[in-house]
PDB file of N, CA and C in Angstrom:
ATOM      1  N   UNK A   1      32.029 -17.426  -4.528  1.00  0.00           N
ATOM      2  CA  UNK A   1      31.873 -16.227  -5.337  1.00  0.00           C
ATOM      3  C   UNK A   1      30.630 -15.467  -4.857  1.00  0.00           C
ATOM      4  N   UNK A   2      30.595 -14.091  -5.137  1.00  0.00           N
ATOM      5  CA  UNK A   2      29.381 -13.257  -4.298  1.00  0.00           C
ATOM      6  C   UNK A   2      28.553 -12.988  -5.512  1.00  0.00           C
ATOM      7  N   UNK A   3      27.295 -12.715  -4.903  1.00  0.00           N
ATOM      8  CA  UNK A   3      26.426 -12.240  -5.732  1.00  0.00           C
ATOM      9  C   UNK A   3      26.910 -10.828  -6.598  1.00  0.00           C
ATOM     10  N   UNK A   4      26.455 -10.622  -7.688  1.00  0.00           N
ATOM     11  CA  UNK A   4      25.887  -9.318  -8.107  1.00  0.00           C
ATOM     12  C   UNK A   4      24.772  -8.828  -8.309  1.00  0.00           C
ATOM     13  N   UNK A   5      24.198  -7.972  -8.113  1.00  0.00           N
ATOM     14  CA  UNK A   5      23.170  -7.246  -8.028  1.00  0.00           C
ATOM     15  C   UNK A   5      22.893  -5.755  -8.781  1.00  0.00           C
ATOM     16  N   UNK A   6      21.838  -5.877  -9.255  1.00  0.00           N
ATOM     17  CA  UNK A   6      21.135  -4.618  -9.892  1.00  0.00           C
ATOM     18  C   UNK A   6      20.196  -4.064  -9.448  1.00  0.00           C
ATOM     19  N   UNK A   7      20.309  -2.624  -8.944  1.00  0.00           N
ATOM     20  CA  UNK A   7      19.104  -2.039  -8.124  1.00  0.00           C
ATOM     21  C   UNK A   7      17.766  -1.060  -9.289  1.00  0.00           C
ATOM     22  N   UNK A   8      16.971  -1.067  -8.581  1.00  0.00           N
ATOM     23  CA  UNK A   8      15.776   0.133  -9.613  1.00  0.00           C
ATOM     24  C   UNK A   8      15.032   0.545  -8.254  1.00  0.00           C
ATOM     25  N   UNK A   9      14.776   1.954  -8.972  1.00  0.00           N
ATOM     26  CA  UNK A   9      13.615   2.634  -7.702  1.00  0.00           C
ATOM     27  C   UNK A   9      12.532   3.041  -8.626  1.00  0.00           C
ATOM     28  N   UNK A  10      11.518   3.164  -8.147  1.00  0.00           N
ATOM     29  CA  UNK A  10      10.001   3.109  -8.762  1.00  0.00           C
ATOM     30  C   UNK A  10       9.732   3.881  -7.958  1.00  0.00           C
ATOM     31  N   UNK A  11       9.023   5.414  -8.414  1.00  0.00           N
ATOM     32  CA  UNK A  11       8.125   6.124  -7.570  1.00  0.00           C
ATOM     33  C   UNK A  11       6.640   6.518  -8.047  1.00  0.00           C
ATOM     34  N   UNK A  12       6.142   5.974  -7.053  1.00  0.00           N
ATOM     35  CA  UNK A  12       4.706   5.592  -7.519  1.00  0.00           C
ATOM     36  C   UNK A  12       3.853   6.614  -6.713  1.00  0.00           C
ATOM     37  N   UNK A  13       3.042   7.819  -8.035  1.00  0.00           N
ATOM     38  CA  UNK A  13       2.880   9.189  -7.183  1.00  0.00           C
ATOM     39  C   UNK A  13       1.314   9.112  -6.956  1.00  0.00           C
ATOM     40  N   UNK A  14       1.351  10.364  -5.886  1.00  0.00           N
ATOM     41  CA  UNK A  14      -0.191  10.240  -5.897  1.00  0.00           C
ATOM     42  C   UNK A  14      -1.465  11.018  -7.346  1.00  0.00           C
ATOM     43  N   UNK A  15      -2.657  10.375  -7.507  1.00  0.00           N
ATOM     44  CA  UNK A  15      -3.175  11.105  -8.454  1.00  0.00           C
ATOM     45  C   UNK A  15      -4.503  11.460  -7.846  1.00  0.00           C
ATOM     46  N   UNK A  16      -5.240  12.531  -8.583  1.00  0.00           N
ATOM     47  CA  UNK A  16      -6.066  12.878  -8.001  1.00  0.00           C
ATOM     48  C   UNK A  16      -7.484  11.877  -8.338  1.00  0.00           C
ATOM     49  N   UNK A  17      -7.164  11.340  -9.760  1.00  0.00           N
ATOM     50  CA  UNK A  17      -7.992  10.743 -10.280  1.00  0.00           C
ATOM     51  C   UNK A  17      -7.665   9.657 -10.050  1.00  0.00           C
ATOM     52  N   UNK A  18      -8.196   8.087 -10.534  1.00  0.00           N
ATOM     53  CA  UNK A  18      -7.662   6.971 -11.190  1.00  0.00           C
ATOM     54  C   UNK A  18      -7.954   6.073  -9.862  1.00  0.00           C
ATOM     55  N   UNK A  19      -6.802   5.215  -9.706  1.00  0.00           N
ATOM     56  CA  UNK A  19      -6.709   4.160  -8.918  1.00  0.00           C
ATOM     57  C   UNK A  19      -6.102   4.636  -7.609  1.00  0.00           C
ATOM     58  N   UNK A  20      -6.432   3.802  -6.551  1.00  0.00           N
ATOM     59  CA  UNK A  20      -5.314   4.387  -5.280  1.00  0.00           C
ATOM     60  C   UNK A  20      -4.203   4.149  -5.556  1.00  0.00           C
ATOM     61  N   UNK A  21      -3.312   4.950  -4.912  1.00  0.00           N
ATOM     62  CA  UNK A  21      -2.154   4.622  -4.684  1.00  0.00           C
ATOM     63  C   UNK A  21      -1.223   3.333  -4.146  1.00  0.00           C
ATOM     64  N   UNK A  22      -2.200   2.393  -3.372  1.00  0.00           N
ATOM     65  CA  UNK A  22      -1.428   1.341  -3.108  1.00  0.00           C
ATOM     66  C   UNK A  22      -1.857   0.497  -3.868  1.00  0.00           C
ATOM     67  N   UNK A  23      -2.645   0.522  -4.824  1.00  0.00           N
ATOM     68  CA  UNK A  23      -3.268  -1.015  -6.187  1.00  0.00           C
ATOM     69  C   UNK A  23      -2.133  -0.415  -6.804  1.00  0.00           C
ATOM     70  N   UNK A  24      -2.213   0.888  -7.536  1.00  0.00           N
ATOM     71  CA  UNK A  24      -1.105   0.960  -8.577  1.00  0.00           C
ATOM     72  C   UNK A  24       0.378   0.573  -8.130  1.00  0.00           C
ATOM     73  N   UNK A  25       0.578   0.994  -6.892  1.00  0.00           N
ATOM     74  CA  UNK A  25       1.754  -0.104  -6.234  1.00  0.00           C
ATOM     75  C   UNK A  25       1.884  -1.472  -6.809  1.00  0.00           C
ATOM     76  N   UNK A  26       0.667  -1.923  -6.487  1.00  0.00           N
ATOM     77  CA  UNK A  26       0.409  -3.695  -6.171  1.00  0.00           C
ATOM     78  C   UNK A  26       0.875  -3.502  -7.607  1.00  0.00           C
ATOM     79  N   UNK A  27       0.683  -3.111  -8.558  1.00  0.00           N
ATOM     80  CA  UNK A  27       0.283  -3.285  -9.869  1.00  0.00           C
ATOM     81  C   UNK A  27       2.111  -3.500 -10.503  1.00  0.00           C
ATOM     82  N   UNK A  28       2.653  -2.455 -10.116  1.00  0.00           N
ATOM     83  CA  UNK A  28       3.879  -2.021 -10.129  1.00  0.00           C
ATOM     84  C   UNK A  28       4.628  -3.239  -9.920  1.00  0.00           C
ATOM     85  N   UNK A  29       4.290  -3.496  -8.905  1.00  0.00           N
ATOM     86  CA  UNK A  29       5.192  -4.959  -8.384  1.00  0.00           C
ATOM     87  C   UNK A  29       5.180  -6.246  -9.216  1.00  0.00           C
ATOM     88  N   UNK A  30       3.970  -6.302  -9.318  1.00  0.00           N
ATOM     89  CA  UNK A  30       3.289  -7.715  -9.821  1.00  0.00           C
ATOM     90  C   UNK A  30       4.368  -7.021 -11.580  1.00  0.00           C
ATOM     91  N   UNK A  31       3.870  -6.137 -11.974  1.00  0.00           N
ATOM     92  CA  UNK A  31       4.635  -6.190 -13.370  1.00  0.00           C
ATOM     93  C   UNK A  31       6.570  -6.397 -13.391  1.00  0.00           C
ATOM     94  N   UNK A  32       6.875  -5.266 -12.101  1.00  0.00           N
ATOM     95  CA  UNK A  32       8.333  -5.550 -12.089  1.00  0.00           C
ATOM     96  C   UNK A  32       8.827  -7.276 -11.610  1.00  0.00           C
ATOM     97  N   UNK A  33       7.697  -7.446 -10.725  1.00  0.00           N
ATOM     98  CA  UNK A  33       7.869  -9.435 -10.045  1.00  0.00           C
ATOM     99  C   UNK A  33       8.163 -10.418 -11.543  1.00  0.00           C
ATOM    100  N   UNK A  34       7.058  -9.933 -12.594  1.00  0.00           N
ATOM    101  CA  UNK A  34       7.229 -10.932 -13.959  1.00  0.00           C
ATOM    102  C   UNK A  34       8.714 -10.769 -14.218  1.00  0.00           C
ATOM    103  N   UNK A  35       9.732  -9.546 -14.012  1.00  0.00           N
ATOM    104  CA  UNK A  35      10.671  -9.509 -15.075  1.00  0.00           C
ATOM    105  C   UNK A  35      12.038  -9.925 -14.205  1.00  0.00           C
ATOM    106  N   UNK A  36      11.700 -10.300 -12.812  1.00  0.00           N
ATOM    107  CA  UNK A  36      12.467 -11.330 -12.192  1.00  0.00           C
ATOM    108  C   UNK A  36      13.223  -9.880 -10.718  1.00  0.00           C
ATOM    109  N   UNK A  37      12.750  -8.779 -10.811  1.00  0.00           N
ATOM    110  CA  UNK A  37      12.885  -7.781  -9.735  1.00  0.00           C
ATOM    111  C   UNK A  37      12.159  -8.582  -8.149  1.00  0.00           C
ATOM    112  N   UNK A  38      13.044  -8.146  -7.076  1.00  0.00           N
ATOM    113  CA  UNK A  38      12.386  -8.324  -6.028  1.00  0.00           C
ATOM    114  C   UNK A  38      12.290  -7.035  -4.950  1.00  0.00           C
ATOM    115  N   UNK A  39      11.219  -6.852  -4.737  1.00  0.00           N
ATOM    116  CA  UNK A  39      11.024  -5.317  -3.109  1.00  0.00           C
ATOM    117  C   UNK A  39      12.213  -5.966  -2.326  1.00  0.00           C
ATOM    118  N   UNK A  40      12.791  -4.671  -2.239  1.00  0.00           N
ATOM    119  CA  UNK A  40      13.313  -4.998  -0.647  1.00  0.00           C
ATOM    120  C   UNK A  40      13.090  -3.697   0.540  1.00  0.00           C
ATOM    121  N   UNK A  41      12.236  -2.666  -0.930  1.00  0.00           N
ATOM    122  CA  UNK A  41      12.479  -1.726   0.339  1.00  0.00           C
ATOM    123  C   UNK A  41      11.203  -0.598  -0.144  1.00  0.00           C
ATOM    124  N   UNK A  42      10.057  -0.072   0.702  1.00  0.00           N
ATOM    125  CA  UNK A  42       8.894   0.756   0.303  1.00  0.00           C
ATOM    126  C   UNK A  42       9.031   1.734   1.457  1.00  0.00           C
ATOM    127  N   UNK A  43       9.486   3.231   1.174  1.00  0.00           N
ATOM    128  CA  UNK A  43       9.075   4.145   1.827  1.00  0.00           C
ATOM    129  C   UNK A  43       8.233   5.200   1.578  1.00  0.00           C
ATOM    130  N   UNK A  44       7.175   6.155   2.173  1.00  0.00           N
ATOM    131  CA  UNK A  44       6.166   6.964   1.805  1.00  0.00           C
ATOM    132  C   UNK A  44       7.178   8.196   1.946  1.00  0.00           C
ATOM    133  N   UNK A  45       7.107   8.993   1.054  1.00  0.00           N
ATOM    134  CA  UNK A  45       7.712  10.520   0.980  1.00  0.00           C
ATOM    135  C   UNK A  45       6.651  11.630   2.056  1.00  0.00           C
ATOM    136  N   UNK A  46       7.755  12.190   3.084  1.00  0.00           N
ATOM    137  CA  UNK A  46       7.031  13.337   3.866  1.00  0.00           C
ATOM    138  C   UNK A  46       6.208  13.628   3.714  1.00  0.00           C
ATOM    139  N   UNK A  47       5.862  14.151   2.761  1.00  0.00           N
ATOM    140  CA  UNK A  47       4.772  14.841   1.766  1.00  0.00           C
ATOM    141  C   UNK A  47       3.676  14.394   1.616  1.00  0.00           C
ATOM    142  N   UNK A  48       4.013  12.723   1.622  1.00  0.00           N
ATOM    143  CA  UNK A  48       2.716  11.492   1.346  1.00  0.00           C
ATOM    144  C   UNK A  48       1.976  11.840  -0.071  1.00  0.00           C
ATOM    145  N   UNK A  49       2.989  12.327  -0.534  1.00  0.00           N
ATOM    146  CA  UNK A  49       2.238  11.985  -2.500  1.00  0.00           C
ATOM    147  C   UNK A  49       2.642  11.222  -3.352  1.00  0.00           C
ATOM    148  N   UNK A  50       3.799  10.436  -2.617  1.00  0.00           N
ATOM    149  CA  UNK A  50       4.682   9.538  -3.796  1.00  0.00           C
ATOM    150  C   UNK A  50       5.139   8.180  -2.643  1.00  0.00           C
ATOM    151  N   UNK A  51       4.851   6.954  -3.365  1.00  0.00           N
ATOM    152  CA  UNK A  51       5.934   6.203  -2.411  1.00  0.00           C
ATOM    153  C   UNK A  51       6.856   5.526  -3.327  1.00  0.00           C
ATOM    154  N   UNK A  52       8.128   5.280  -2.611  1.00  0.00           N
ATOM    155  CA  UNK A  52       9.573   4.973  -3.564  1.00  0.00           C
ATOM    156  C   UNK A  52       9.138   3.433  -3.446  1.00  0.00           C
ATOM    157  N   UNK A  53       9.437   2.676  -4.140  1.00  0.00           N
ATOM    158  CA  UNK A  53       9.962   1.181  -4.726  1.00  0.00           C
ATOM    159  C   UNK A  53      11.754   0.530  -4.590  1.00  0.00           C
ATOM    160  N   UNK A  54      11.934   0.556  -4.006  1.00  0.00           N
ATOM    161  CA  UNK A  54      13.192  -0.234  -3.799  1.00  0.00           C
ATOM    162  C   UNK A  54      13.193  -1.522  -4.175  1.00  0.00           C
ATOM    163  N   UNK A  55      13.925  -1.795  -5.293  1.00  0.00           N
ATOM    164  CA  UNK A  55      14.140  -2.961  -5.960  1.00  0.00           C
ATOM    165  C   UNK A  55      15.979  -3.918  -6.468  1.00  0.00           C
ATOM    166  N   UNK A  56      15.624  -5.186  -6.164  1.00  0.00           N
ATOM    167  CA  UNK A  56      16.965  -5.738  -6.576  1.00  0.00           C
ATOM    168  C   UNK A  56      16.873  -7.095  -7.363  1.00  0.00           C
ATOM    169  N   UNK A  57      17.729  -7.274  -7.984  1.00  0.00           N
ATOM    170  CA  UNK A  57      17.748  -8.403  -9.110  1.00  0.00           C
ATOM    171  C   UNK A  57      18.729  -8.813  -9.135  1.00  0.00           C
ATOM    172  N   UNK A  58      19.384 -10.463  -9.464  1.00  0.00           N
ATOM    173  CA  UNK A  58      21.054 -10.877  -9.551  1.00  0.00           C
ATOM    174  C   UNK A  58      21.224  -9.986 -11.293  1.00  0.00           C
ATOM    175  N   UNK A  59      22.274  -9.353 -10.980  1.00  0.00           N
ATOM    176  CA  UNK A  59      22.922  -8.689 -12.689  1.00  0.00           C
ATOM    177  C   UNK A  59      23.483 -10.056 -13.673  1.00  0.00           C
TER     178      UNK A  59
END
């Protein structure tokens, strides 16, 4: 029998203030990692103000 799977994307933008952009990543992960999500996929937008979160989980 095959897996099923559930995807989520997370876009994690840039701010002018606050934390960098790649802790609040880290941060992102570590919270989606507790709820049983795994990365499979991080790309930076052209633009470089946002990076996407590619995520999957068994459904």
């Amino acid at each position: 029998m095959s897996k099923r799977w559930t995807y989520q994307v997370i876009e994690v933008k840039l701010q002018m203030f606050g934390k960098p952009i790649t802790e609040r990543a880290q941060e992102e992960l570590n919270r989606v990692g507790q709820l049983g999500w795994e990365l499979v996929s991080a790309v930076q937008s052209e633009a470089m103000d946002s990076i996407r979160l590619f995520l999957k989980k068994e459904a």
